[in-house]
N, C-alpha and C. Protein backbone atom coordinates (compact mmCIF):
# COMPACT_ATOMS: atom_id res chain seq x y z
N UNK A 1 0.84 -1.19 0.00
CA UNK A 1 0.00 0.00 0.00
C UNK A 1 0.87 1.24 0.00
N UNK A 2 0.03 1.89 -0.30
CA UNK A 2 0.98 3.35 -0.71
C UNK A 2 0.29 4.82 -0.42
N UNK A 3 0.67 5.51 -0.06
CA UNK A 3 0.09 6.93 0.70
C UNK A 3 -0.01 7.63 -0.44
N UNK A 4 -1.08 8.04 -0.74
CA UNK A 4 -1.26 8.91 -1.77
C UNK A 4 -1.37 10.78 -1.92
N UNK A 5 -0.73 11.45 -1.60
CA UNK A 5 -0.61 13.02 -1.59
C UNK A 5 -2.16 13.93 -1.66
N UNK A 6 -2.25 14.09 -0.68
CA UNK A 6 -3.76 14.88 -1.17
C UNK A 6 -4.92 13.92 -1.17
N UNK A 7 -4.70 12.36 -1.23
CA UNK A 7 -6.03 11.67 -1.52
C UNK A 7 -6.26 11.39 -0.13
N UNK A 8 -5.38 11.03 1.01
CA UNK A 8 -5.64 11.16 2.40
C UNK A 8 -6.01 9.40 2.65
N UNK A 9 -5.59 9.10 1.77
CA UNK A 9 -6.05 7.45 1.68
C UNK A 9 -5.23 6.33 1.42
N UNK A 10 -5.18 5.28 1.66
CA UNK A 10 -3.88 4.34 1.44
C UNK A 10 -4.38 3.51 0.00
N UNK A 11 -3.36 3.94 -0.64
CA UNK A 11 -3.71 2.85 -1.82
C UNK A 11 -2.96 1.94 -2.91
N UNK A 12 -3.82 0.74 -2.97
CA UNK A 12 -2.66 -0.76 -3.12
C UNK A 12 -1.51 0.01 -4.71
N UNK A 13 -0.94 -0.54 -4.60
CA UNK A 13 0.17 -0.86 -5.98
C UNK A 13 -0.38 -0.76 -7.31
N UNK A 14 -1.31 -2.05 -7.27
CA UNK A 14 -1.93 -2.30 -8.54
C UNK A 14 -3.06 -1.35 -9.01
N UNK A 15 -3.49 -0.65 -7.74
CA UNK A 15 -4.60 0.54 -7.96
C UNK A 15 -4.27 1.90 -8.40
N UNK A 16 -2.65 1.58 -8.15
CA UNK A 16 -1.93 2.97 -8.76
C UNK A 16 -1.46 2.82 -9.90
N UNK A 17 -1.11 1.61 -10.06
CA UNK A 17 -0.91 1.15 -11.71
C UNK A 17 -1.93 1.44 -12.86
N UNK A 18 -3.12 0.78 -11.80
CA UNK A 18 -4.22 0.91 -13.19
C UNK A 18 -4.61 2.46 -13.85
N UNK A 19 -4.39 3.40 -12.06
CA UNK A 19 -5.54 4.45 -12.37
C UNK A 19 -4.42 5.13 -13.03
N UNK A 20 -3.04 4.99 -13.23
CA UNK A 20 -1.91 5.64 -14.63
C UNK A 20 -2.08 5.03 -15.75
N UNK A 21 -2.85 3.92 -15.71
CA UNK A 21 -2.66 2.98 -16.86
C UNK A 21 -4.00 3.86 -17.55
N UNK A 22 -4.52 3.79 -16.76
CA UNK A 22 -6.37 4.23 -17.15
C UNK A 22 -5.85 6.08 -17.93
N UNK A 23 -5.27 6.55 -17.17
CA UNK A 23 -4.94 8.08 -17.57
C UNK A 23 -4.34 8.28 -18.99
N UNK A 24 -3.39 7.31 -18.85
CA UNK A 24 -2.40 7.08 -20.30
C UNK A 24 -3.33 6.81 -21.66
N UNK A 25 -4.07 5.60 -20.75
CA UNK A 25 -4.78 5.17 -21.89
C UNK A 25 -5.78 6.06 -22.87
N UNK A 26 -6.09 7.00 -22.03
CA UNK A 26 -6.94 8.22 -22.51
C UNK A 26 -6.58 8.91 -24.05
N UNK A 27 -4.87 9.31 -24.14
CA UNK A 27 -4.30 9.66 -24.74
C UNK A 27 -2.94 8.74 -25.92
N UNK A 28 -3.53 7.71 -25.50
CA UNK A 28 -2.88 6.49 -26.03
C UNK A 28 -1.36 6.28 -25.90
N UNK A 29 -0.92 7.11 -24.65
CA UNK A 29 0.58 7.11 -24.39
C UNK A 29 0.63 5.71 -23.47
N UNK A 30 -0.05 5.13 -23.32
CA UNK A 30 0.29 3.98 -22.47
C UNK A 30 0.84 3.05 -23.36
N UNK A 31 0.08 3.06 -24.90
CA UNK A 31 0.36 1.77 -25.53
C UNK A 31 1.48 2.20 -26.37
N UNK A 32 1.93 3.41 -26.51
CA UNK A 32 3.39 3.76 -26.62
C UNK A 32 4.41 3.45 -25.88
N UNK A 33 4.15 3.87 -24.53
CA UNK A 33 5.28 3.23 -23.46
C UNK A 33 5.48 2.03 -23.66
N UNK A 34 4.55 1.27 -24.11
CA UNK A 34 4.79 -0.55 -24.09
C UNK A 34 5.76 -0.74 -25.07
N UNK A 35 5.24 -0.15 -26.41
CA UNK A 35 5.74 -0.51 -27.62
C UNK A 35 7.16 -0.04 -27.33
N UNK A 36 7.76 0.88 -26.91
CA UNK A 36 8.78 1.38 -26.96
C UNK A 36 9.92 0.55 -26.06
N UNK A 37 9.07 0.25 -25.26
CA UNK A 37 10.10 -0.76 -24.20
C UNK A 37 9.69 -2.47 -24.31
N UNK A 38 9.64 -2.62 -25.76
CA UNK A 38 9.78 -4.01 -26.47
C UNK A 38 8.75 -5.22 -25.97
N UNK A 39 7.31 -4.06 -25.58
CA UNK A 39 6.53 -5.07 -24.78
C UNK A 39 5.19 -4.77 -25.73
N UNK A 40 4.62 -6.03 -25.59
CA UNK A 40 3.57 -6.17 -26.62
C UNK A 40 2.23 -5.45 -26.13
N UNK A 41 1.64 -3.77 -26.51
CA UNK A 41 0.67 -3.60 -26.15
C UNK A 41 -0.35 -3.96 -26.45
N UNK A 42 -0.83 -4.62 -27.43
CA UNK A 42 -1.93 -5.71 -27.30
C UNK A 42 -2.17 -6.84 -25.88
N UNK A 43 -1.16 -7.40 -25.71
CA UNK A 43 -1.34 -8.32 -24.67
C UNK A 43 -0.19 -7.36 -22.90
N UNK A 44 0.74 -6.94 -23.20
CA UNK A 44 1.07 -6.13 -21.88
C UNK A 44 2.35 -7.21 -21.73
N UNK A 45 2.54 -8.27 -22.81
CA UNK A 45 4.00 -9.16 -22.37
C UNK A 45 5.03 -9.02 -23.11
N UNK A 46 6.09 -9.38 -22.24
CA UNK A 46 7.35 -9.32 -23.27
C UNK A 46 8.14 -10.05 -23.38
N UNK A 47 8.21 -10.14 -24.79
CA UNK A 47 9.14 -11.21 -25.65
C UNK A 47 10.44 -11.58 -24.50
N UNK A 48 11.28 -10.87 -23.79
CA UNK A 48 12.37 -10.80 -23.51
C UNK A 48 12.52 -12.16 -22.70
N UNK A 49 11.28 -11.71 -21.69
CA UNK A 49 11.37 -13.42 -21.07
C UNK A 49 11.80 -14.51 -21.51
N UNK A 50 11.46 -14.60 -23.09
CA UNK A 50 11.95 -16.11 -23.37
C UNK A 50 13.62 -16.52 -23.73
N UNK A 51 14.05 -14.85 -23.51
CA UNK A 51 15.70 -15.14 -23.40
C UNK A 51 15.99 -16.26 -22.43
N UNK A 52 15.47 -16.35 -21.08
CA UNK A 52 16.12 -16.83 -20.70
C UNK A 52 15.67 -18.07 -20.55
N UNK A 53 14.62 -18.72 -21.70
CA UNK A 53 14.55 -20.10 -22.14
C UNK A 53 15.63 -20.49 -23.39
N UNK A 54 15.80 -19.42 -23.83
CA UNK A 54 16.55 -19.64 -25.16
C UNK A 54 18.11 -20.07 -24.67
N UNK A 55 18.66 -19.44 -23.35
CA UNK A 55 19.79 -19.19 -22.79
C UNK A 55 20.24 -20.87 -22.52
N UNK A 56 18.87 -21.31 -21.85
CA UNK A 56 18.83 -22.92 -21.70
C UNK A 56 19.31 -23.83 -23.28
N UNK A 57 18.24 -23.48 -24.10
CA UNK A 57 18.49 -24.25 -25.24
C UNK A 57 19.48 -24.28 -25.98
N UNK A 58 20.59 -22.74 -25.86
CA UNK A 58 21.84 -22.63 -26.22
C UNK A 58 22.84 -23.90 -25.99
N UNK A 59 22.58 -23.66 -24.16
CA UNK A 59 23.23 -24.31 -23.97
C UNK A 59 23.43 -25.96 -24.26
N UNK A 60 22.39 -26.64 -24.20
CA UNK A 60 21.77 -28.07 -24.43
C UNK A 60 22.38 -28.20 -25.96
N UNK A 61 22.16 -27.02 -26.73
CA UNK A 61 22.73 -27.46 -28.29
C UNK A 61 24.12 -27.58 -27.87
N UNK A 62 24.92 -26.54 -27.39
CA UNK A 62 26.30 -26.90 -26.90
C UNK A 62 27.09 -28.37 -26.13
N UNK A 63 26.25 -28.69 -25.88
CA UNK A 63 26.75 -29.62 -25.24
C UNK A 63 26.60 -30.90 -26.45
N UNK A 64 26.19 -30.92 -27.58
CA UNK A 64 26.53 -32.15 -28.48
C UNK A 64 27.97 -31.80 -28.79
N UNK A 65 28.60 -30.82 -29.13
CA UNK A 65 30.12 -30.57 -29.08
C UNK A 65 30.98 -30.24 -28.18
N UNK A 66 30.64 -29.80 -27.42
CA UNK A 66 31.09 -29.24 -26.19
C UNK A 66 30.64 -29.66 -25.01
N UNK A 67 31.04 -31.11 -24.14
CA UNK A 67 30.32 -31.91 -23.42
C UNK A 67 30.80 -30.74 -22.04
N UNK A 68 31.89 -29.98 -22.01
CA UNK A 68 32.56 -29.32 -21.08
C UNK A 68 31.65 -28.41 -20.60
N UNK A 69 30.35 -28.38 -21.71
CA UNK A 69 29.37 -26.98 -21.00
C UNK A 69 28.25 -27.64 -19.80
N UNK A 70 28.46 -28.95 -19.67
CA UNK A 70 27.37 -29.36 -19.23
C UNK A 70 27.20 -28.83 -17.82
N UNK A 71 28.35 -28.21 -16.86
CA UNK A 71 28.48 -27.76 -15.84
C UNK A 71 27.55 -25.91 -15.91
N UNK A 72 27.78 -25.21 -17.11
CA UNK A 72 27.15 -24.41 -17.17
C UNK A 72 25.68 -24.32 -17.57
N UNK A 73 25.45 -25.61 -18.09
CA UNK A 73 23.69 -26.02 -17.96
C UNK A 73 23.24 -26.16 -16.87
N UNK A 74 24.07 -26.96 -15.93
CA UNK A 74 23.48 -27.68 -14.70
C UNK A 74 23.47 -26.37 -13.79
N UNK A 75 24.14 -25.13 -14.08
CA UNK A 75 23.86 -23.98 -13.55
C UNK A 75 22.91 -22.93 -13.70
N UNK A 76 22.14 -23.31 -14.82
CA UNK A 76 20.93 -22.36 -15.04
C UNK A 76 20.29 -23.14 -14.31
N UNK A 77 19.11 -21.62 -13.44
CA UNK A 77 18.04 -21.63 -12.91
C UNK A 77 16.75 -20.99 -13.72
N UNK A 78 15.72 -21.60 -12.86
CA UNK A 78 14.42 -21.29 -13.42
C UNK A 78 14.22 -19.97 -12.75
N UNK A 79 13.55 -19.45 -13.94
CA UNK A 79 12.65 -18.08 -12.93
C UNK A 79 11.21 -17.62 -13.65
N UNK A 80 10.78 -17.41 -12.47
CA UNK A 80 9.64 -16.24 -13.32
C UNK A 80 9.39 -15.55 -13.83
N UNK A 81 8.62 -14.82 -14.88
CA UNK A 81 8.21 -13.90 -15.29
C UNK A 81 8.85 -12.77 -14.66
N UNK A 82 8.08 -12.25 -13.49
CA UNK A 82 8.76 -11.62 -12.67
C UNK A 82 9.87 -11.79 -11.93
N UNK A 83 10.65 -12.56 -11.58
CA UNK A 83 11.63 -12.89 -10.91
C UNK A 83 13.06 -12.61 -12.29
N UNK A 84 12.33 -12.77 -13.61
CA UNK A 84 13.42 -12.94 -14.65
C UNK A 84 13.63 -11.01 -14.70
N UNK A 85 12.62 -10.45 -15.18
CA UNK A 85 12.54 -8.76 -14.79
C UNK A 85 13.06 -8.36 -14.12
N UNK A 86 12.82 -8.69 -12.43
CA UNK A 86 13.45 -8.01 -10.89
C UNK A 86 15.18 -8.12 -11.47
N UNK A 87 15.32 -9.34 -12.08
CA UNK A 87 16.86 -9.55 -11.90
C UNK A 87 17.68 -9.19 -13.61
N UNK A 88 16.82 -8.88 -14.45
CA UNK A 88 17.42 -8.26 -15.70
C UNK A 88 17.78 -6.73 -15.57
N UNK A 89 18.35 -6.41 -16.51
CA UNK A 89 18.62 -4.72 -16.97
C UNK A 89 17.73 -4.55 -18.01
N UNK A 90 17.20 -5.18 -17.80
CA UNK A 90 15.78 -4.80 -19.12
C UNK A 90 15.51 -2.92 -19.20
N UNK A 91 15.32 -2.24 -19.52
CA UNK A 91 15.28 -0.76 -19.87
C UNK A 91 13.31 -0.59 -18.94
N UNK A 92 12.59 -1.44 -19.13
CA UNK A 92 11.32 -1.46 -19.20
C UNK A 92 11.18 -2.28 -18.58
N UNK A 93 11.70 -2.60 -17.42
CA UNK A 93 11.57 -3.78 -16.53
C UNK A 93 10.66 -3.75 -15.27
N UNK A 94 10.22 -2.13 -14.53
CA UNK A 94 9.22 -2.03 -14.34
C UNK A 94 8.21 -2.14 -14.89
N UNK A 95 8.03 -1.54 -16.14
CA UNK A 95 6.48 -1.53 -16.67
C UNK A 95 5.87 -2.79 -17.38
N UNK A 96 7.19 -3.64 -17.94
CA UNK A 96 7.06 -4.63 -17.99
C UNK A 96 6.27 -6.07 -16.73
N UNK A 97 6.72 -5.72 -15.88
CA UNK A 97 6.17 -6.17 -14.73
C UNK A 97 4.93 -5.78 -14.23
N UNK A 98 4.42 -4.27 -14.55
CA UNK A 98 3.18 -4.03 -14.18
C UNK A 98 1.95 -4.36 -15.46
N UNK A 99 2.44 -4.46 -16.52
CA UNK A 99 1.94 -4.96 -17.94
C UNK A 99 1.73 -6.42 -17.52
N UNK A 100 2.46 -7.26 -17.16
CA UNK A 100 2.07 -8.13 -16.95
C UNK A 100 0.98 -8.45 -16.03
N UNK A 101 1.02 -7.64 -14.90
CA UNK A 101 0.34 -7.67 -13.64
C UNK A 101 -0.89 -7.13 -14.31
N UNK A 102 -1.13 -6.54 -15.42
CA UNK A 102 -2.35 -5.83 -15.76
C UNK A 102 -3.29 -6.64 -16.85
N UNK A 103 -2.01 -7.84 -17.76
CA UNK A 103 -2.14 -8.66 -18.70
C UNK A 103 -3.80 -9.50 -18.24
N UNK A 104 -4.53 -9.78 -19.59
CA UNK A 104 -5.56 -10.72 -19.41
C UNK A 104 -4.87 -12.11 -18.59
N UNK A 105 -5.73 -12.03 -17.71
CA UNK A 105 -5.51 -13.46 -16.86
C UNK A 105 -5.55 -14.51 -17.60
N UNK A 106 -6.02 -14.83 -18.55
CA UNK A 106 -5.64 -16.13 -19.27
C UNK A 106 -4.70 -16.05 -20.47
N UNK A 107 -4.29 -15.39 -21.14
CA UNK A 107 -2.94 -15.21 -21.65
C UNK A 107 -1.60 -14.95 -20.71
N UNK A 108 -1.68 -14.40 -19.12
CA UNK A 108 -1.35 -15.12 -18.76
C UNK A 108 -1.13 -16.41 -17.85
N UNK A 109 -2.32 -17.16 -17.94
CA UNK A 109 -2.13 -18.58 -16.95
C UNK A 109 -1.33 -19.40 -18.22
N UNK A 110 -1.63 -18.88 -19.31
CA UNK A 110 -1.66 -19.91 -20.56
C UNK A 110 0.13 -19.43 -20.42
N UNK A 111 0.84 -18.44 -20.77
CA UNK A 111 2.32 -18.39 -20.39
C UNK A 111 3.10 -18.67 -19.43
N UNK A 112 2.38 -18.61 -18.41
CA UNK A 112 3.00 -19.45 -17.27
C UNK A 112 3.21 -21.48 -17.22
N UNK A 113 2.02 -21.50 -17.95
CA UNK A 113 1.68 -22.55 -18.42
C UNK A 113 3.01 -23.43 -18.76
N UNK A 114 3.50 -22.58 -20.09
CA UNK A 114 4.41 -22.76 -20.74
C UNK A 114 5.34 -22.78 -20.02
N UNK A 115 5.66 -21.81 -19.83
CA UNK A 115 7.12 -21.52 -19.04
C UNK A 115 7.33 -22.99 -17.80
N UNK A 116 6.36 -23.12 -16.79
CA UNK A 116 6.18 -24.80 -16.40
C UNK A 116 6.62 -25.65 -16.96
N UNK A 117 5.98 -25.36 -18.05
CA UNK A 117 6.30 -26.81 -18.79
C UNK A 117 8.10 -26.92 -19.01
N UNK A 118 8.24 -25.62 -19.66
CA UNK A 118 9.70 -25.90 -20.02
C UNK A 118 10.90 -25.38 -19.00
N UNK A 119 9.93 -25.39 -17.98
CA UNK A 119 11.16 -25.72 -16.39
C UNK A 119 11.11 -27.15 -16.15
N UNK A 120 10.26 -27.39 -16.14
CA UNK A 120 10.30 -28.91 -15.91
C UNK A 120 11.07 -29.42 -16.50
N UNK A 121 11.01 -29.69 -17.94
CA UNK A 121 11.45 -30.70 -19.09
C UNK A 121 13.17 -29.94 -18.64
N UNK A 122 13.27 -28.98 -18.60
CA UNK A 122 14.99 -28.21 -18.45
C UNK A 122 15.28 -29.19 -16.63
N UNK A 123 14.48 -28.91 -15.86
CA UNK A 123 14.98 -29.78 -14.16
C UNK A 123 15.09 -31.08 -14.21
N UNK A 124 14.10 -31.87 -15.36
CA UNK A 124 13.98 -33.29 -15.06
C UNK A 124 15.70 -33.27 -15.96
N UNK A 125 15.80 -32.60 -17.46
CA UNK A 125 17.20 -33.11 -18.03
C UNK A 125 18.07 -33.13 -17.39
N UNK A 126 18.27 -31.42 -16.40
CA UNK A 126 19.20 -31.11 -15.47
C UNK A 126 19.58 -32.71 -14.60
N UNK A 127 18.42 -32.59 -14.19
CA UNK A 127 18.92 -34.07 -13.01
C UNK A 127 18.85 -35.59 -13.52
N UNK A 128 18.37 -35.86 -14.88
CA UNK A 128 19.17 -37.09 -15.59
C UNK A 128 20.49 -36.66 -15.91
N UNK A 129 21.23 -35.07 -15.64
CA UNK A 129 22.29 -35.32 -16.58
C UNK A 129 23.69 -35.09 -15.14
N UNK A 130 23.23 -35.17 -14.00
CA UNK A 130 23.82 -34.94 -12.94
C UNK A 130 24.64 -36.61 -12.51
N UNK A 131 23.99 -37.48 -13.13
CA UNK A 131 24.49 -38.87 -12.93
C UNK A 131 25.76 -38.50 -13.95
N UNK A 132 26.72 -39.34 -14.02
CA UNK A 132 27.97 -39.75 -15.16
C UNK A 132 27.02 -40.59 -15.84
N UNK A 133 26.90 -39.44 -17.44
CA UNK A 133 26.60 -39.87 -18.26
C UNK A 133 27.02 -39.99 -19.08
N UNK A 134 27.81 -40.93 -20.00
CA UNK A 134 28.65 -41.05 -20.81
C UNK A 134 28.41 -39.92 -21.94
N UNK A 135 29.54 -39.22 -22.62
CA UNK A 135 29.01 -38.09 -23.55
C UNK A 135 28.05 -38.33 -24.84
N UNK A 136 27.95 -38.94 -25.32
CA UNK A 136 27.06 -39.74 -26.14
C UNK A 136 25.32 -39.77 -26.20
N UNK A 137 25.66 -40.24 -24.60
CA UNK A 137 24.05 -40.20 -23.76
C UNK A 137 23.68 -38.78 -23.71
N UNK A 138 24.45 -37.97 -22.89
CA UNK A 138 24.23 -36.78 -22.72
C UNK A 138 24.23 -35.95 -23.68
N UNK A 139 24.81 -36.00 -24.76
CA UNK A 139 24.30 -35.08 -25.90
C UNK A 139 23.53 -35.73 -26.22
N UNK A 140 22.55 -37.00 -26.57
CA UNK A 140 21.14 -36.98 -26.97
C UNK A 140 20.30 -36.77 -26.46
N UNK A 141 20.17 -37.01 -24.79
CA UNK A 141 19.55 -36.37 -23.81
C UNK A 141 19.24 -34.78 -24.54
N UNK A 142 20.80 -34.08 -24.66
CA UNK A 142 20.17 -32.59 -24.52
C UNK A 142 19.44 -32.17 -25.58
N UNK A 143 19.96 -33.33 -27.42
CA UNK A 143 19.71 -32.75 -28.52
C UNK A 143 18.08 -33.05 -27.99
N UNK A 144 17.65 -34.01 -27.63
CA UNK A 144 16.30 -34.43 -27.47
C UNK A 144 15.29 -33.46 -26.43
N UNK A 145 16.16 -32.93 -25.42
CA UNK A 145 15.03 -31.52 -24.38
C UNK A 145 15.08 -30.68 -25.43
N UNK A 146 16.29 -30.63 -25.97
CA UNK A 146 16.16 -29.12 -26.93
C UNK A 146 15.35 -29.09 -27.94
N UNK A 147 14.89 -29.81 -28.57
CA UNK A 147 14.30 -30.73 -29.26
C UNK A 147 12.06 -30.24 -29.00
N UNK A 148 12.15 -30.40 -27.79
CA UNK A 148 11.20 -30.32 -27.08
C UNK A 148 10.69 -28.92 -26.55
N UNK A 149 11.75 -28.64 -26.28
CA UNK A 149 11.65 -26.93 -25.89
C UNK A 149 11.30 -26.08 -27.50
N UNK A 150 11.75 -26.30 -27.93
CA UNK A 150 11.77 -25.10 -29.21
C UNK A 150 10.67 -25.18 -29.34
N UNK A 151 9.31 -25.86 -29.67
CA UNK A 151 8.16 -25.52 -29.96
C UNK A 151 7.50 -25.07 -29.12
N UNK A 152 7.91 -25.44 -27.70
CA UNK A 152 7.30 -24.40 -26.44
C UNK A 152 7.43 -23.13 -26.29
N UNK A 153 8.51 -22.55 -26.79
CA UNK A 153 9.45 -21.55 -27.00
C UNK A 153 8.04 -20.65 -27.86
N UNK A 154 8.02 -21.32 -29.10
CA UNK A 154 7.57 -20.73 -30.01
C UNK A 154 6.11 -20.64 -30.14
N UNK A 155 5.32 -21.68 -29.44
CA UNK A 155 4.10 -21.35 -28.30
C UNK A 155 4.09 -20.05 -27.58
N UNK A 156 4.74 -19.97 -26.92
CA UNK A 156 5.22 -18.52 -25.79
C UNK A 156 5.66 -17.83 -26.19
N UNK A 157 6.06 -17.67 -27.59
CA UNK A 157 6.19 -16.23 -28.51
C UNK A 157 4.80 -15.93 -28.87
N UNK A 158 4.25 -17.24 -29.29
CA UNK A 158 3.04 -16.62 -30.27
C UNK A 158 1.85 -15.95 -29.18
N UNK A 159 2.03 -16.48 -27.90
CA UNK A 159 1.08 -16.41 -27.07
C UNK A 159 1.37 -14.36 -26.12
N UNK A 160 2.76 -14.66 -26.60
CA UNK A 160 2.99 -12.92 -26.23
C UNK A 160 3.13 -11.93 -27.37
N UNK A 161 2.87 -12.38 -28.33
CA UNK A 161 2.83 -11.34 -29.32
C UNK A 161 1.41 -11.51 -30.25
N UNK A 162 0.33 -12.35 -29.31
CA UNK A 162 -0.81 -12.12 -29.33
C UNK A 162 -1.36 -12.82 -30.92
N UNK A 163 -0.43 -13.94 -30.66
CA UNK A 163 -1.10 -14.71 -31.99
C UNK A 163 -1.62 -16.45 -31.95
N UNK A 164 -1.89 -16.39 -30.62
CA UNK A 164 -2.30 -17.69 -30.22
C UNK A 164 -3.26 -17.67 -29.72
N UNK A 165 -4.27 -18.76 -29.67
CA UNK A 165 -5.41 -19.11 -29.01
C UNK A 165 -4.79 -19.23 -27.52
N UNK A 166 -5.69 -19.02 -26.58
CA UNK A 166 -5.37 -19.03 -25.17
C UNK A 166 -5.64 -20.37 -24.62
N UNK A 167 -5.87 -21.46 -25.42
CA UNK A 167 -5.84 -22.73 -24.76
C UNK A 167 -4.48 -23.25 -23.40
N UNK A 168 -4.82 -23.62 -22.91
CA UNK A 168 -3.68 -24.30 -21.38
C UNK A 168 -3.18 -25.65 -22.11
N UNK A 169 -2.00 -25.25 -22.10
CA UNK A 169 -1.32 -26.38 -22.83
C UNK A 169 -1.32 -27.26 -22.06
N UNK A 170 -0.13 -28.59 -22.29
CA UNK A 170 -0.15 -29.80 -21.68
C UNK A 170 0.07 -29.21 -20.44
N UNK A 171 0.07 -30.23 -19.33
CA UNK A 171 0.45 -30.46 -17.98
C UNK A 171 2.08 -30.45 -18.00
N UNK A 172 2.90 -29.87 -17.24
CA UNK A 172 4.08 -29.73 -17.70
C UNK A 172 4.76 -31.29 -17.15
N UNK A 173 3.93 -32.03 -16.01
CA UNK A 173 4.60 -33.59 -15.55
C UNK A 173 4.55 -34.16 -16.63
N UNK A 174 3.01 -34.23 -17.57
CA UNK A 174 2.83 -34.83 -18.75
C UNK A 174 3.66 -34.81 -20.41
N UNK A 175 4.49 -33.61 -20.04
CA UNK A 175 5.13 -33.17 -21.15
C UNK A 175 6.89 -33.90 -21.05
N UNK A 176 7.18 -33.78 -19.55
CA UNK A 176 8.42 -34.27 -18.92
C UNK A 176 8.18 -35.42 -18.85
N UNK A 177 7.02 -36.43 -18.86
CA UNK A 177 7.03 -37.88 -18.98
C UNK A 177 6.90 -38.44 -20.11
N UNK A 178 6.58 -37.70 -21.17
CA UNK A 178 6.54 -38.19 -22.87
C UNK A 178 8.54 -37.87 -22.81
N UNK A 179 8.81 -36.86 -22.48
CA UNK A 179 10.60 -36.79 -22.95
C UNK A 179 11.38 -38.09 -22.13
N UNK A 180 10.89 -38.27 -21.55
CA UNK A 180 11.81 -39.43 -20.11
C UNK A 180 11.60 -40.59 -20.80
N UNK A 181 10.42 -40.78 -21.52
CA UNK A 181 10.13 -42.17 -22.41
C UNK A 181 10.88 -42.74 -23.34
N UNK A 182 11.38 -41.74 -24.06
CA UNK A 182 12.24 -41.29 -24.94
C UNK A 182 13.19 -42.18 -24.82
């Protein structure tokens, strides 16, 4: 909550968000601010997030030549939406965060969705690949998450740049138990 000057009243975060969001919107500078700081004003999300799925899949391709990276895979962490923002230099990393917070609730349950899914399938590889796995194994392991990820990836583009149906994708256990089958 937040003290508001003159209004004599305490008021939440998100109520100060909206009623700037609501002001902007008047004059259509809100959906400028978005656009400008690489966030989709149609939907209020941004692409940037999926850097740091992509950061994963880099790495997983690296490791069919470079078995030496597997220590810097087993070092990426998952994060949130917000948690990926709080901790980027993103330029728009506040408003990005309140865009989201303002985003239709089911575009985003449906991105979170995603993003689940492809923490999972990235934790379950992480910890098949924590055993000594001969290099062989372990680069098909990774060619095969990576494999898996890219169309999630590209789900969670389409779904933030507002070109996807808002359906709830798979269950992300269900998605990590079709790859483990494998």
């Amino acid at each position: 909550r937040r003290w508001i000057p003159g209004g004599g009243a305490l008021m939440r975060y998100q109520d100060c968000v909206e009623a700037v969001q609501a002001a902007e919107e008047a004059d259509g500078a809100y959906e400028a601010r978005l656009a400008a700081a690489n966030i989709n004003p149609a939907t209020g999300l941004a692409s940037d997030y999926l850097n740091h799925f992509y950061e994963a899949i880099m790495l997983l391709d690296l490791l069919s030549s470079c078995p030496d990276c597997r220590d810097d895979f087993l070092a990426w962490r998952a994060m949130s939406y917000r948690e990926h923002f709080m901790a980027s230099r993103f330029k728009g990393r506040d408003l990005a965060i309140a865009a989201y917070d303002a985003a239709d609730p089911s575009l985003r349950d449906c991105l979170d969705t995603l993003a689940g899914t492809m923490t999972a399938v990235l934790e379950a590889t992480r910890a098949a690949m924590t055993a000594d796995l001969p290099p062989e194994r372990m680069a098909a392991l990774a060619d095969h998450a990576a494999a898996w990820l890219r169309p999630l990836v590209a789900r969670a583009g389409a779904v933030i740049n507002g070109k996807a149906g808002v359906a709830v994708p798979d269950e992300p256990q269900a998605v990590v138990d079709g790859l483990m089958k494998k």
